[in-house]
Every structure is written in structure tokens, then in C-alpha cells.
Protein backbone atom coordinates (compact mmCIF):
# COMPACT_ATOMS: atom_id res chain seq x y z
CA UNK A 1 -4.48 4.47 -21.81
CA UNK A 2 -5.86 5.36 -18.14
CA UNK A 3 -5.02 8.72 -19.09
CA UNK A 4 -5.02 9.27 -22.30
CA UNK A 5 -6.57 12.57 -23.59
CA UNK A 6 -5.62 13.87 -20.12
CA UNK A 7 -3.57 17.36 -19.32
CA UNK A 8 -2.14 16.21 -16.24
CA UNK A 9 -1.38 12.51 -17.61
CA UNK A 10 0.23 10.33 -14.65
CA UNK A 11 0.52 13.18 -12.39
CA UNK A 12 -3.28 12.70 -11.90
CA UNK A 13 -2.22 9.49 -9.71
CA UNK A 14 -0.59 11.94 -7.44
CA UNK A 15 -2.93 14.81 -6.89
CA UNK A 16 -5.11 12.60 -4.48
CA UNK A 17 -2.37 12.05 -2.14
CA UNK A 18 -1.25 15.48 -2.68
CA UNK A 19 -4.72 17.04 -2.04
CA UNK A 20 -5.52 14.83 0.94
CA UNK A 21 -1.78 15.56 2.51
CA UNK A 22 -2.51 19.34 2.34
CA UNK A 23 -5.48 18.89 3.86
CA UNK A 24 -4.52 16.49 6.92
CA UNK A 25 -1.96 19.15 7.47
CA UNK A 26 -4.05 21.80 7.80
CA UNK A 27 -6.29 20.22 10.13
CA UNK A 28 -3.64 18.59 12.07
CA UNK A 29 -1.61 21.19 12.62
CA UNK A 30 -4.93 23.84 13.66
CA UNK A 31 -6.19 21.11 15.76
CA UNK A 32 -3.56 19.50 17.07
CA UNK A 33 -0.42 21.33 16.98
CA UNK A 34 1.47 18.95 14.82
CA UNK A 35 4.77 19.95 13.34
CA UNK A 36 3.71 20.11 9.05
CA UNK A 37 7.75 19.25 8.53
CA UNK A 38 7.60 16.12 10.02
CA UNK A 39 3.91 15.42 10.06
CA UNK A 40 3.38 16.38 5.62
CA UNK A 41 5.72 13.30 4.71
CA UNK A 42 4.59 10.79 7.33
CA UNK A 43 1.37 11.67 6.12
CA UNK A 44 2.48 11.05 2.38
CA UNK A 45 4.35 7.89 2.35
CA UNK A 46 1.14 6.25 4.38
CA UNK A 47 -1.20 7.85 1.49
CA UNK A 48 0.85 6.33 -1.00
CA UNK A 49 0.97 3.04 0.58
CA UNK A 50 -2.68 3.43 1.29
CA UNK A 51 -3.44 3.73 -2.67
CA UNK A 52 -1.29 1.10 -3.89
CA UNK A 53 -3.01 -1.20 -1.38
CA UNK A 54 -6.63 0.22 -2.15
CA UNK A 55 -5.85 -0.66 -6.20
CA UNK A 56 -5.05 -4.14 -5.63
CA UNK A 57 -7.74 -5.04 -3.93
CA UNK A 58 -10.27 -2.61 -5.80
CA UNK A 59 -8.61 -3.23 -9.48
CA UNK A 60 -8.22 -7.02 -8.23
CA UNK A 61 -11.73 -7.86 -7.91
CA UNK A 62 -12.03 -6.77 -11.75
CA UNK A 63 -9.10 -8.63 -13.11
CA UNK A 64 -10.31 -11.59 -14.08
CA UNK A 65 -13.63 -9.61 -15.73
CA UNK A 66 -10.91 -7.45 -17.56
CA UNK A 67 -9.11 -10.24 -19.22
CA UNK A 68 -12.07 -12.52 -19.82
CA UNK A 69 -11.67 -12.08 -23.41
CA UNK A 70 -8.17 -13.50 -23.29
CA UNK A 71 -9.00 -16.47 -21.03
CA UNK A 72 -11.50 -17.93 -23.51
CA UNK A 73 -9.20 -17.22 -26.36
CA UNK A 74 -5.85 -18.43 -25.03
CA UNK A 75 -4.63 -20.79 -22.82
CA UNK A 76 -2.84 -18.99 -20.41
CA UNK A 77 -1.78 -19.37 -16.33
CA UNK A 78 -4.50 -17.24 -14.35
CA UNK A 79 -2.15 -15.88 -12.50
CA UNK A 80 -0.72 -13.74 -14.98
CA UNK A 81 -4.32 -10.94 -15.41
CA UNK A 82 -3.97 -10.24 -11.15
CA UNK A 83 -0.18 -9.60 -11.96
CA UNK A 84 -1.46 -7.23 -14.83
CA UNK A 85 -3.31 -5.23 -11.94
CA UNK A 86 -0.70 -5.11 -9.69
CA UNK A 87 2.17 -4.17 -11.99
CA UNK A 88 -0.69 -1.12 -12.85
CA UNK A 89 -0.83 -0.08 -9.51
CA UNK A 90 3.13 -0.53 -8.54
CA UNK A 91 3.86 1.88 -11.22
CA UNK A 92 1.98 4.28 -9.65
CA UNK A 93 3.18 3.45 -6.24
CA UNK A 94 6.62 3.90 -7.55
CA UNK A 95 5.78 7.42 -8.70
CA UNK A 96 4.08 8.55 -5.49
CA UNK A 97 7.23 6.81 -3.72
CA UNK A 98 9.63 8.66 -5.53
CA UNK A 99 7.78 12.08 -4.54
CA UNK A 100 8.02 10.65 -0.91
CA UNK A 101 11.50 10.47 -0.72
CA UNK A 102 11.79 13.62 -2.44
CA UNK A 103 9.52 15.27 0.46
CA UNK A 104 11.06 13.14 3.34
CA UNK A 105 14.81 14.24 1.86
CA UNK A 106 13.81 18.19 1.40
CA UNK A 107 11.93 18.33 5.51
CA UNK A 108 15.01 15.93 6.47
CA UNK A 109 14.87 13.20 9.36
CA UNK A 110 12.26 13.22 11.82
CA UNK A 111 14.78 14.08 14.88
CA UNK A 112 11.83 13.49 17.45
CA UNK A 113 12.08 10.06 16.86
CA UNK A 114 15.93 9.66 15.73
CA UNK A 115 18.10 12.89 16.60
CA UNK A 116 21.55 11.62 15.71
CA UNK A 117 19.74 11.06 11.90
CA UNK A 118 20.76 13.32 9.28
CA UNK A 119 19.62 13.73 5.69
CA UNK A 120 22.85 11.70 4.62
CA UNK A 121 21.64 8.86 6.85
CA UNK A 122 18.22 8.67 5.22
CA UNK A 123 20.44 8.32 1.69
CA UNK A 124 21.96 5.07 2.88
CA UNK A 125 18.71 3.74 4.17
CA UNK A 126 17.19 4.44 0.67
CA UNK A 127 18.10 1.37 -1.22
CA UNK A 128 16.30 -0.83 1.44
CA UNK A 129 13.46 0.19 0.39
CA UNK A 130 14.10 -2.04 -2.87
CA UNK A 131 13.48 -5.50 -0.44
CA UNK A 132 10.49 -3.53 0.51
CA UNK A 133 9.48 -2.80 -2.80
CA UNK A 134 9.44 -6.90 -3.50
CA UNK A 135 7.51 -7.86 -0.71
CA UNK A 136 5.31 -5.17 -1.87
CA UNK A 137 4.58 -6.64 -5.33
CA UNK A 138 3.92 -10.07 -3.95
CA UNK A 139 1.21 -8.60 -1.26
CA UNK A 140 -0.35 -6.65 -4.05
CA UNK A 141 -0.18 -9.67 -6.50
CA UNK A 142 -1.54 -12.33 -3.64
CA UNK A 143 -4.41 -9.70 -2.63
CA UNK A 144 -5.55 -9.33 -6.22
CA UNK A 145 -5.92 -13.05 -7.00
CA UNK A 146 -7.95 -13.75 -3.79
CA UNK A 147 -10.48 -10.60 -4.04
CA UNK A 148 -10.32 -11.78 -8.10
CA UNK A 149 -10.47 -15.26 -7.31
CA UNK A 150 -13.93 -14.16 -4.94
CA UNK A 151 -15.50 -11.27 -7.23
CA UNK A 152 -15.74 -14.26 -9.91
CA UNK A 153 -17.99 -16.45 -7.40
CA UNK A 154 -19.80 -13.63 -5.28
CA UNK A 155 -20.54 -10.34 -7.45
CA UNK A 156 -20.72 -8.13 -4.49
CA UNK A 157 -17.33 -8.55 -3.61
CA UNK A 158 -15.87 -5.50 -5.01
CA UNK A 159 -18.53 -3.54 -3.21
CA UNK A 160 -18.05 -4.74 0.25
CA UNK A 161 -13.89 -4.41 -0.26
CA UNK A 162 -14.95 -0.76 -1.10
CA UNK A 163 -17.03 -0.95 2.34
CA UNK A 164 -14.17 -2.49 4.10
CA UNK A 165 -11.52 0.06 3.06
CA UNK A 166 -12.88 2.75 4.32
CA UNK A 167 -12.81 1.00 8.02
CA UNK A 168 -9.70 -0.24 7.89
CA UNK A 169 -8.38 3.57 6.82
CA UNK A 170 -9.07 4.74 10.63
CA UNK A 171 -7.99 1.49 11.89
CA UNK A 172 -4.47 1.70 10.17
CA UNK A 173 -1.96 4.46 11.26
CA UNK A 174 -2.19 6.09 7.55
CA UNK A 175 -2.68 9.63 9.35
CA UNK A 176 -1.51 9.33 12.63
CA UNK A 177 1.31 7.63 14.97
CA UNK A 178 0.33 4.76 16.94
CA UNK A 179 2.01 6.14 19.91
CA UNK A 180 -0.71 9.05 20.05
CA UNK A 181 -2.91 6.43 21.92
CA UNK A 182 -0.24 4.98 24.19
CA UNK A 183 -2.66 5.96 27.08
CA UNK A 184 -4.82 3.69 25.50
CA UNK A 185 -3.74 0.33 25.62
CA UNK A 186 -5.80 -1.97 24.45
CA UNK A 187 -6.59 0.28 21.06
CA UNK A 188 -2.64 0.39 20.77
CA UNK A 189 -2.58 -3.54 21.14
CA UNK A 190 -5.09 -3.28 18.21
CA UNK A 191 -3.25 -1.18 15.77
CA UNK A 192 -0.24 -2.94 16.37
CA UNK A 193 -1.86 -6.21 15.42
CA UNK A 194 -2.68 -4.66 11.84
CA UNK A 195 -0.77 -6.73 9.73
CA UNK A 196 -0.11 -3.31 7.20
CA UNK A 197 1.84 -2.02 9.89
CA UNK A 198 5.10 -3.63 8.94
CA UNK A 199 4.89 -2.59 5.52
CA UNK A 200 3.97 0.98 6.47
CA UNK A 201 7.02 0.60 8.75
CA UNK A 202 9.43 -0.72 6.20
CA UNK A 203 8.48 2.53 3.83
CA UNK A 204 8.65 5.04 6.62
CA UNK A 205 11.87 4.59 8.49
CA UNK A 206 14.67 4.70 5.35
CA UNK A 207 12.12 7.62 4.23
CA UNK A 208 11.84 9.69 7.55
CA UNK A 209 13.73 8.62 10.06
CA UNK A 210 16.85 7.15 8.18
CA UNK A 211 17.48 4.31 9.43
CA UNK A 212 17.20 0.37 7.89
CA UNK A 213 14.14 -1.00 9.17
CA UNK A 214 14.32 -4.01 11.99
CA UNK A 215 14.75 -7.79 10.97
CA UNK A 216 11.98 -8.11 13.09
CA UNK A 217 10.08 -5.47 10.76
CA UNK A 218 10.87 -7.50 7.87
CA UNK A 219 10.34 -11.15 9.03
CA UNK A 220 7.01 -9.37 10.00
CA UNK A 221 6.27 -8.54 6.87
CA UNK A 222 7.44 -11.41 5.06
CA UNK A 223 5.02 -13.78 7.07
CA UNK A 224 2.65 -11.97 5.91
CA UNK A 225 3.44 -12.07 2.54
CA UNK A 226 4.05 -15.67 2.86
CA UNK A 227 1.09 -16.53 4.78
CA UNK A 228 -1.29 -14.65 1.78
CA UNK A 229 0.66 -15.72 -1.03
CA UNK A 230 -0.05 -19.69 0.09
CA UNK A 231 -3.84 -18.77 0.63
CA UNK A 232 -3.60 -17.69 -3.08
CA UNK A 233 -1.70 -20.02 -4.71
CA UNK A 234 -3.97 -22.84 -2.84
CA UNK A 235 -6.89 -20.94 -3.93
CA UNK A 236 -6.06 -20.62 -7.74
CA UNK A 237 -4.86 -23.91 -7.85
CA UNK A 238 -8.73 -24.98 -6.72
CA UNK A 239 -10.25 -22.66 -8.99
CA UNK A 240 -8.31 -22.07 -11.90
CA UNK A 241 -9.89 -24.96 -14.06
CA UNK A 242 -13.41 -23.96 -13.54
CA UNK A 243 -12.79 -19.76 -13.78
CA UNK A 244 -13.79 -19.20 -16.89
CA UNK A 245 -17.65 -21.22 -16.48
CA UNK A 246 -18.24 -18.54 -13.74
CA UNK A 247 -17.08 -15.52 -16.14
């Protein structure tokens, strides 16, 4: 129904990170001498994580708002209208991921940072992405009960997560390597301390530089998950009785 009446349809859901890739590129590679084969997909897959992120904490804060003529009618778990949201905005991560590994597979591995990789290489890293994929959904899902959970109580919520995005952007390597501040080390130590950095690393190396990601990549990421999804399940549990006087 998001795009109904539309020409494009769902390929509307990739023309931002399409648009802003071609862009970045153009800059990056006037300004700063980047090399567009390697630089367009790296630039891609971190758009596409970027927007999947943005919608569940965006789409989130609405979720409850957005099913609030459910929740009076029918008893039902809260936890199922954030899961609406995030399924939403997984199916069009899933697109713009299945463009990415198209891209990645057509400019081949990123031999800068792995030359014995070859494009047959990043086809056997592919199907970890599908772990990935899982941890993903239960970020997304965690992240749109808690900014739900918050928009209910505080109105302004959505509005300051808008806010917030738009710092975070420059403060998460979306659009550029974290190693292009190595001279600066306290700014790396910063970056690397972003807790999206495991997930953008778990997307980018089957994609670009063909390899399985780290364990240490993954138990990363998974603490992360686990450490949000308890804050929301302790959260909902709190809340989920009262909800719907605050609707």
C-alpha cells in the first residue's frame, strides 16, 4: 500500500541509496581520489544498512500509534505492531541487499584490502550473510519497541531520533573507512566504539571483500543484540499493561 498508485512501485525504496551512492562517488572520487569500483559498493551496502536502521527507529516511534486501533479492539502481545515495522523495513533491506551483492559481485573483491579474494570467494561468503540477516531483524525489532515504547510516554521522541540520526550518520563509517583517520587516534578509538560497526562489518566483508566475517565480529554483534533485546523485553514487560491509557 506504501506505494500504491506509484510508477516505480518498490524500486522507489532504492532510488535514495542509488541517488546518494552516485553522488558520494562523484565527490569522492573529484575530491579525494577514491577508486568508484571499490568505493560505489562500500558506499551502498552502508546506505542500505543505514536505511533499514533509520526505519526502525523512525517507523518505530509510530508503531504503537499505527496499531492503536487494534490494541483497543483485541487482545493481543505488544510486541507483535514493532515486529510489523520491522518486517516493513527488512523487506526493503532485503531488496537494497540483494542490489548490493549484485554491485559488490559485478566490481568484484576489494583486493586493497584482500588480494588473494576473487569473485568466487565472495560467492561462498554469501550465505553468511543469512546469520547476519537474523541478528539484523532482532536489532531492528528491539530498536522499534524501545523508541515505540518512549514515543507513547514523551511525544517528541520521534523528532529528536530524527535529530539524532543525522549525527550519528557522520559518526558511523556509512561513507568512509575508519582507517582514513588512523592518524587520528582518539577519533578512530571513537568510531570503533560505535556499536553499528559490527553489523556494518558483518554485511561488508562476504559482500566486498569475500571473506566470512570474524567470530569476534559476530559475538560483537550479538552482545549487542542481546544487550538491546533485554532492555526491551524488560521495558515492555513494565509497560505493556498500561500502553494503551497513554494512546
Amino acid at each position: 500500500s506504501r506505494y500504491r498508485g506509484s510508477m516505480l512501485g518498490i524500486f522507489w525504496s532504492l532510488l535514495h541509496p542509488i541517488a546518494m551512492t552516485a553522488i558520494l562517488c562523484v565527490v569522492f572520487s573529484c575530491a579525494f581520489g577514491q577508486d568508484l569500483r571499490s568505493y560505489a559498493p562500500f558506499v551502498f551496502t552502508g546506505l542500505t544498512f543505514w536505511g533499514f536502521f533509520g526505519a526502525t527507529l523512525v517507523q518505530g516511534c509510530l508503531c504503537f500509534f499505527q496499531g492503536e486501533s487494534y490494541i483497543r479492539q483485541h487482545p493481543a502481545p505488544m510486541a507483535i505492531y514493532p515486529l510489523r515495522t520491522v518486517l516493513g523495513a527488512a523487506f526493503h533491506f532485503s531488496v537494497g541487499l540483494g542490489l548490493a551483492i549484485v554491485i559488490g559481485l559485478l566490481a568484484g573483491p576489494d583486493l586493497d584490502r584482500n588480494p588473494s579474494a576473487t569473485r568466487l570467494h565472495q560467492l561462498l561468503a554469501l550465505p553468511s550473510l543469512l546469520p547476519t540477516c537474523l541478528l539484523l531483524l532482532l536489532f531492528g525489532w528491539s530498536l522499534s519497541i524501545l523508541t515505540g515504547l518512549l514515543n507513547v510516554r514523551f511525544r517528541d521522541t520521534r523528532y529528536l531520533v530524527e535529530i539524532g540520526l543525522q549525527g550519528l550518520f557522520y559518526l558511523t563509517p556509512v561513507m568512509y573507512r575508519i582507517d582514513a583517520f588512523k592518524d587520528k587516534h582518539r577519533l578512530t578509538l571513537l568510531l570503533q566504539c560505535n556499536p553499528l560497526v559490527p553489523f556494518l562489518d558483518l554485511i561488508r566483508e562476504p559482500i566486498l571483500l569475500g571473506r566470512i566475517p570474524s567470530v569476534t565480529t559476530y559475538a560483537l554483534a550479538t552482545a549487542v543484540v542481546l544487550l538491546l533485546g533485554a532492555t526491551a523485553a524488560a521495558a515492555l514487560w513494565i509497560e505493556e499493561r498500561r500502553l494503551i491509557f497513554h494512546l
